[in-house]
C-alpha atoms as a PDB file:
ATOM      1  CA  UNK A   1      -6.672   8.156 -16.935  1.00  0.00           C
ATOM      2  CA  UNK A   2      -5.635   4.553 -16.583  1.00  0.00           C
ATOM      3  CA  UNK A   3      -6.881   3.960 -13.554  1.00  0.00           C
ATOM      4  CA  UNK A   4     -10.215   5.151 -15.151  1.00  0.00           C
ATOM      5  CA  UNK A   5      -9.602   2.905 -18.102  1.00  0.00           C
ATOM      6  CA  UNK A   6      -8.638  -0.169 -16.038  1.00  0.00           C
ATOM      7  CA  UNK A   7     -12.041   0.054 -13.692  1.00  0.00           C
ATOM      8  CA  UNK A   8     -14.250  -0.039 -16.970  1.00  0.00           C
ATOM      9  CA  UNK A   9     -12.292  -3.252 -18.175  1.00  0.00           C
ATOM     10  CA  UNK A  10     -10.217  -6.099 -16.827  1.00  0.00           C
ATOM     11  CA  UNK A  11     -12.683  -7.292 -14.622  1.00  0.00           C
ATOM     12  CA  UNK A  12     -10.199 -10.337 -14.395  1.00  0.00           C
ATOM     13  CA  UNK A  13      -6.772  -8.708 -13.738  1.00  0.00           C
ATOM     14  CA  UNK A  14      -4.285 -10.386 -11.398  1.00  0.00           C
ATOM     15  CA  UNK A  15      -1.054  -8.292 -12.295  1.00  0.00           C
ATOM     16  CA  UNK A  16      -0.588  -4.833 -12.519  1.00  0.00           C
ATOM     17  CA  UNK A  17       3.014  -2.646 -13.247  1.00  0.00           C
ATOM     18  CA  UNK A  18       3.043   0.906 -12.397  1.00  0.00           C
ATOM     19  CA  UNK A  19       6.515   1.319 -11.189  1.00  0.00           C
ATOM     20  CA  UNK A  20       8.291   4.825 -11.360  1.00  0.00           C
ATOM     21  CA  UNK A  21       5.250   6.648 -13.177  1.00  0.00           C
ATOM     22  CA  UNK A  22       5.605   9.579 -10.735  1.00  0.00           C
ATOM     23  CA  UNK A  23       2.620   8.596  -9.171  1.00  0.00           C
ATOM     24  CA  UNK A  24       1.567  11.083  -6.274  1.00  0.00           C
ATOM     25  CA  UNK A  25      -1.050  10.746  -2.927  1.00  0.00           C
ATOM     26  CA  UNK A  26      -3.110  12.882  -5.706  1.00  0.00           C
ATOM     27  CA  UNK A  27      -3.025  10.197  -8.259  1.00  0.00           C
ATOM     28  CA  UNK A  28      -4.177   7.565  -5.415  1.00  0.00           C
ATOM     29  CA  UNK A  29      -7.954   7.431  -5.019  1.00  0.00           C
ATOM     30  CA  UNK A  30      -8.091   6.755  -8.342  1.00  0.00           C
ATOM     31  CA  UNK A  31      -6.069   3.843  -8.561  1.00  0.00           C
ATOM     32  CA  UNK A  32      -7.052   2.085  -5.165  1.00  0.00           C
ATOM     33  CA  UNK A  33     -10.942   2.523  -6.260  1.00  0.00           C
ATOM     34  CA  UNK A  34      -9.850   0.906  -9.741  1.00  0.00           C
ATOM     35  CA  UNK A  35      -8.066  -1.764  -7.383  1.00  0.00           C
ATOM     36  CA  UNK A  36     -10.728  -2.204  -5.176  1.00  0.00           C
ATOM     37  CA  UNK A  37     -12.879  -3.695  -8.238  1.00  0.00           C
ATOM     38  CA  UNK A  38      -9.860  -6.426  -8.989  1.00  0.00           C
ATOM     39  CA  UNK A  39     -10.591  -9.259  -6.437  1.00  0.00           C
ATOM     40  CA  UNK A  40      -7.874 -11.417  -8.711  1.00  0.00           C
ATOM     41  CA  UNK A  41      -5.320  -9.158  -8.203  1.00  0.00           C
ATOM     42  CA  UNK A  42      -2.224 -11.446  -7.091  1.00  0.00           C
ATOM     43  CA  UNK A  43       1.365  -8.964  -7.908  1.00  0.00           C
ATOM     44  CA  UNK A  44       0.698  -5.104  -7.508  1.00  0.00           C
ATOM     45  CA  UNK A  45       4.100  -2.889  -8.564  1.00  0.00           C
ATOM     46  CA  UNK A  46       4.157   0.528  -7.592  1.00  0.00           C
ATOM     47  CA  UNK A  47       7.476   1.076  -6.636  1.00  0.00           C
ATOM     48  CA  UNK A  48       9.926   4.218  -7.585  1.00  0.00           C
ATOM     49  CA  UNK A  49       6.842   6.490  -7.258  1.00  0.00           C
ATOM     50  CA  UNK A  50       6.046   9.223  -4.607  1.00  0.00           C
ATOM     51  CA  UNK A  51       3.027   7.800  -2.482  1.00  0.00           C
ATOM     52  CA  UNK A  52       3.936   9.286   0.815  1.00  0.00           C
ATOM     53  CA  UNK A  53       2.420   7.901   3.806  1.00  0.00           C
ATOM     54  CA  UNK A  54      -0.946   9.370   2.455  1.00  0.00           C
ATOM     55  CA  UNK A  55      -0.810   6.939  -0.693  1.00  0.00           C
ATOM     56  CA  UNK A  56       0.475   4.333   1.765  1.00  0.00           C
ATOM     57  CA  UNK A  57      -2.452   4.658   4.044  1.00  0.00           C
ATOM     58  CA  UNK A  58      -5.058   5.259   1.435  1.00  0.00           C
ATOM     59  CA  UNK A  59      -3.429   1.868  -0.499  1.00  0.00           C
ATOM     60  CA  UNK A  60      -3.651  -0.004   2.660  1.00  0.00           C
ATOM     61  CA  UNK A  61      -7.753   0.448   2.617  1.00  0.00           C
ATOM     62  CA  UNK A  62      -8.404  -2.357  -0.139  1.00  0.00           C
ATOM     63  CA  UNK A  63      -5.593  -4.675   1.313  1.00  0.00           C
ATOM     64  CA  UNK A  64      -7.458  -6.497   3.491  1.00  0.00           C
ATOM     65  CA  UNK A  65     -10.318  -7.770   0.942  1.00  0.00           C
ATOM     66  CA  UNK A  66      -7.139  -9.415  -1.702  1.00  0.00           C
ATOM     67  CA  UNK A  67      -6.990 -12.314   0.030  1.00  0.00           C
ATOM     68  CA  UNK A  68      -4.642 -13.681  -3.948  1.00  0.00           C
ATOM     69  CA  UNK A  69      -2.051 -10.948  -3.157  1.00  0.00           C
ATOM     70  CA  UNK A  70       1.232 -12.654  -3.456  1.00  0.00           C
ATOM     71  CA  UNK A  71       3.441  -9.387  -3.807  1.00  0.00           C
ATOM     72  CA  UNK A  72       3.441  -5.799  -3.016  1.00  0.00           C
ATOM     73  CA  UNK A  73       5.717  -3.689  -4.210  1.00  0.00           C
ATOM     74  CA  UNK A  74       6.470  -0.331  -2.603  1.00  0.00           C
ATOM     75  CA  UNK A  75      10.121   0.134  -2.994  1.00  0.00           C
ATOM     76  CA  UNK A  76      11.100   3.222  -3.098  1.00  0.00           C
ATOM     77  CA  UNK A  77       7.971   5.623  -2.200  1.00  0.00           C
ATOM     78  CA  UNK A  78       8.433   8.169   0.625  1.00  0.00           C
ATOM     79  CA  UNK A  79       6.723   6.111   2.864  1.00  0.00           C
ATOM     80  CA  UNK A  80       7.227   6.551   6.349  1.00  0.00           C
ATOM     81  CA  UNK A  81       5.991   5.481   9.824  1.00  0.00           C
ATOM     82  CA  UNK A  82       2.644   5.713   9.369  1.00  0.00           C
ATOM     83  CA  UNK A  83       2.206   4.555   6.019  1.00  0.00           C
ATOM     84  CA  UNK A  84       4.264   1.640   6.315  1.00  0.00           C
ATOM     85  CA  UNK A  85       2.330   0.457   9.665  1.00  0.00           C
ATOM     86  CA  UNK A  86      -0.711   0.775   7.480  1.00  0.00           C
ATOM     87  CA  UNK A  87       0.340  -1.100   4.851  1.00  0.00           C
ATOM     88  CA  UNK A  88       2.167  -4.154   7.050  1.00  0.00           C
ATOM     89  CA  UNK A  89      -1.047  -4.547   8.904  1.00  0.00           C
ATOM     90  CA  UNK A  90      -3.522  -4.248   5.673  1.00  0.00           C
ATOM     91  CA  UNK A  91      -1.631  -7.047   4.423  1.00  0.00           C
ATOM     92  CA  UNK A  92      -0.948  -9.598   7.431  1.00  0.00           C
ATOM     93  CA  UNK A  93      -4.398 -11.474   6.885  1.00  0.00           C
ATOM     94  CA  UNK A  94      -3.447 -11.994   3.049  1.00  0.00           C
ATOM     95  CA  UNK A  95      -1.804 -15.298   3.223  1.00  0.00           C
ATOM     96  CA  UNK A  96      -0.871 -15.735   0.247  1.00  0.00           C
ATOM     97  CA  UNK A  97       1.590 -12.907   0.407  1.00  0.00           C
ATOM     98  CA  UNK A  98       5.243 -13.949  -0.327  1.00  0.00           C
ATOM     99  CA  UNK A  99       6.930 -10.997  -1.153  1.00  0.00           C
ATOM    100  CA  UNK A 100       6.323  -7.269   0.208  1.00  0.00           C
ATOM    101  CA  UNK A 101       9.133  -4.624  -0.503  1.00  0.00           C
ATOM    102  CA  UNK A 102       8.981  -1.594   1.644  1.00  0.00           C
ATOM    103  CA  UNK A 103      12.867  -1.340   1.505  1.00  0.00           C
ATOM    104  CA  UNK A 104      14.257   2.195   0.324  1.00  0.00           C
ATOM    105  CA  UNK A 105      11.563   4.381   2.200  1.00  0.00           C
ATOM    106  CA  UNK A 106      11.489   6.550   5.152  1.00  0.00           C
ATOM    107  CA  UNK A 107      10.937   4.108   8.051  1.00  0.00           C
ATOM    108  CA  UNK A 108      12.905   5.061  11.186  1.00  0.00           C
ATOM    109  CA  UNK A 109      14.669   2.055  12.489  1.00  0.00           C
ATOM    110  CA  UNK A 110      12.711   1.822  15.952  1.00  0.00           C
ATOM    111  CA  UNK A 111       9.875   1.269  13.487  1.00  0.00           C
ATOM    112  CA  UNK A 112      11.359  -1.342  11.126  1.00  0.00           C
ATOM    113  CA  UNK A 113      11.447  -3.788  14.601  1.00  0.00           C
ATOM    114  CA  UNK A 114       7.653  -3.759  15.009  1.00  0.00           C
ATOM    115  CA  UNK A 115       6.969  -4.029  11.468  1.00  0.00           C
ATOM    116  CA  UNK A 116       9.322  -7.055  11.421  1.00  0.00           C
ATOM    117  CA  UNK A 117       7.428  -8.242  14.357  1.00  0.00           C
ATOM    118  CA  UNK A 118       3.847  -7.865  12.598  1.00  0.00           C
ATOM    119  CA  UNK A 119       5.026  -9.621   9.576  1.00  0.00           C
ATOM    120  CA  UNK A 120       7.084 -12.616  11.378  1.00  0.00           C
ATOM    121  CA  UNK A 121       3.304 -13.040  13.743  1.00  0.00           C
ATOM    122  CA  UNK A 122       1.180 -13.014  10.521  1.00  0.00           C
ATOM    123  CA  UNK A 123       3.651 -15.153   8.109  1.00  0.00           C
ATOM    124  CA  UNK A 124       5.574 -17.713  10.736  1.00  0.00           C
ATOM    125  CA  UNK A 125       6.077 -20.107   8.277  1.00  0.00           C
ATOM    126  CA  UNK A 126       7.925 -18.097   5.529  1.00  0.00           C
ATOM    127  CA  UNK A 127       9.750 -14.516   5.210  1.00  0.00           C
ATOM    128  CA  UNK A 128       7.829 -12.110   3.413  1.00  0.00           C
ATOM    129  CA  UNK A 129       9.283  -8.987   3.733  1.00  0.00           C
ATOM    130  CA  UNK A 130      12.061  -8.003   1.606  1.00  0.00           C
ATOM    131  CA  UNK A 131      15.378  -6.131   3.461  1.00  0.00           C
ATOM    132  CA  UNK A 132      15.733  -2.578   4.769  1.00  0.00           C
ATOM    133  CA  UNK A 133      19.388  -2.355   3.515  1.00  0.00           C
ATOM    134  CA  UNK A 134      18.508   0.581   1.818  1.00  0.00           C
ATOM    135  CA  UNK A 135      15.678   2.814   3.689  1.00  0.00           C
ATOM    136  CA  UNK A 136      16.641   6.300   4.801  1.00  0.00           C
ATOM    137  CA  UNK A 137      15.564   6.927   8.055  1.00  0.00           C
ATOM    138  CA  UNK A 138      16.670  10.657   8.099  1.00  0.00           C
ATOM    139  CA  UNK A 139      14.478  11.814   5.447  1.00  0.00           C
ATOM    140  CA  UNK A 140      11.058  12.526   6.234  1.00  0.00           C
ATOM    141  CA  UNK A 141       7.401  12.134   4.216  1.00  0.00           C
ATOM    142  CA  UNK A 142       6.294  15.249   3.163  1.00  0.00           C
ATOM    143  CA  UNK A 143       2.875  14.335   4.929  1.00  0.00           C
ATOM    144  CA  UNK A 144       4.339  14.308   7.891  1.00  0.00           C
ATOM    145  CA  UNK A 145       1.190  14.646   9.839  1.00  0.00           C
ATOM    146  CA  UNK A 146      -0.078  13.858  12.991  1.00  0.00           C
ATOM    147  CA  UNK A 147      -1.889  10.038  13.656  1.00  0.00           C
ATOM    148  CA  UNK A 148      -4.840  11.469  13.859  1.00  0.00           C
ATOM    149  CA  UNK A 149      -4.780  14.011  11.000  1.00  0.00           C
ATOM    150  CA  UNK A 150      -4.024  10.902   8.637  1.00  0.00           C
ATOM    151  CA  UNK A 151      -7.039   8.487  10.540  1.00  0.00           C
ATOM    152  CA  UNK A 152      -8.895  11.225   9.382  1.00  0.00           C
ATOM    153  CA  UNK A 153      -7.833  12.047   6.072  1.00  0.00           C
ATOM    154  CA  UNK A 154      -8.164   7.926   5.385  1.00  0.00           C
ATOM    155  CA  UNK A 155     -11.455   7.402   6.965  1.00  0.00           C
ATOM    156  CA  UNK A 156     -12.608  10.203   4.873  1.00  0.00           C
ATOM    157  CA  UNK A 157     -11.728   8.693   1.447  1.00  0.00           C
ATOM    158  CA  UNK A 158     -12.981   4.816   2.971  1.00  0.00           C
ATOM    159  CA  UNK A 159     -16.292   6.680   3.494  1.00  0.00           C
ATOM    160  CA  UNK A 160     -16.185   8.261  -0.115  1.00  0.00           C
ATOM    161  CA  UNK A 161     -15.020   4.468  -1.218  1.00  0.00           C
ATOM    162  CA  UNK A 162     -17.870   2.831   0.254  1.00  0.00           C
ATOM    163  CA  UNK A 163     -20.258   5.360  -1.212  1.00  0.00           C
ATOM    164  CA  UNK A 164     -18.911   4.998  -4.984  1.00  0.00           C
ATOM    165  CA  UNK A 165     -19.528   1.534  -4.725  1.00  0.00           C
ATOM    166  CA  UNK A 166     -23.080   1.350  -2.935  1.00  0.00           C
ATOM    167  CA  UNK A 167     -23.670   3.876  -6.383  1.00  0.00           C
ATOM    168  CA  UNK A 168     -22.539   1.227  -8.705  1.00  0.00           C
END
């Protein structure tokens, strides 16, 4: 419903605050296609919600095109591998970016290295992504799915994505 409300109006918006509104993977394609109409969009807060990798990966689709991001907020989210790969290398061509928060997830440690590594390549200059002091790495995303089962699942909705807008 907001999502719906928000693509109809605020051609202009740069902030948006959803933090712990139990959003879920089923909430997403809603609220990335209302995203994907905000080219201002400079702070997006989504954390305390349950995106999963799903969310993660379907989120990281419309990352690329805000070059304004400055922060991304995905604290606390059931992310894990998969959707926090997505997400670090959506975001590593917006250079504006000075804050990302993936801290509190479900990133095995092995993993946290090469994100570290992606982010420290794409922002040399400045540390953008917040600590992992408090991600649990035993837990696991509820999507836990196979690479290629999640490709899939997000080239499916980037297809639908395209569509809805080639409609408009």
């Amino acid at each position: 419903l907001i999502a719906n409300s928000l693509m109809k109006s605020a051609a202009k918006l740069e902030s948006l605050g959803l933090a712990a509104n139990d959003i879920t993977v089923s909430s997403c394609p809603s609220i990335v296609k209302c995203l994907a109409s905000k080219p201002e969009l400079r702070s997006l807060d989504i954390k305390e919600n349950e995106l999963g990798d799903r969310g993660a990966l379907l989120l990281s689709t419309i990352l690329q095109s805000k070059g304004k991001l400055e922060t991304l907020d995905l604290y606390q989210n059931e992310i894990g591998r998969a959707g926090a790969l997505g997400i670090v290398k959506s975001v590593s061509g917006c250079k504006s970016l000075t804050r990302l928060d993936l801290n509190a997830n479900y990133i095995p440690t092995w993993c946290i290295d090469e994100i570290i590594d992606v982010m420290k390549k794409a922002f040399p200059e400045k540390t953008v992504l917040s600590e992992f002091d408090e991600n649990d790495e035993d837990m696991e995303d509820e999507d836990n799915q196979e690479p290629q089962e999640l490709q899939a699942y997000t080239q499916s909705f980037v297809d639908e994505l395209a569509s809805s807008f080639a409609n408009l």
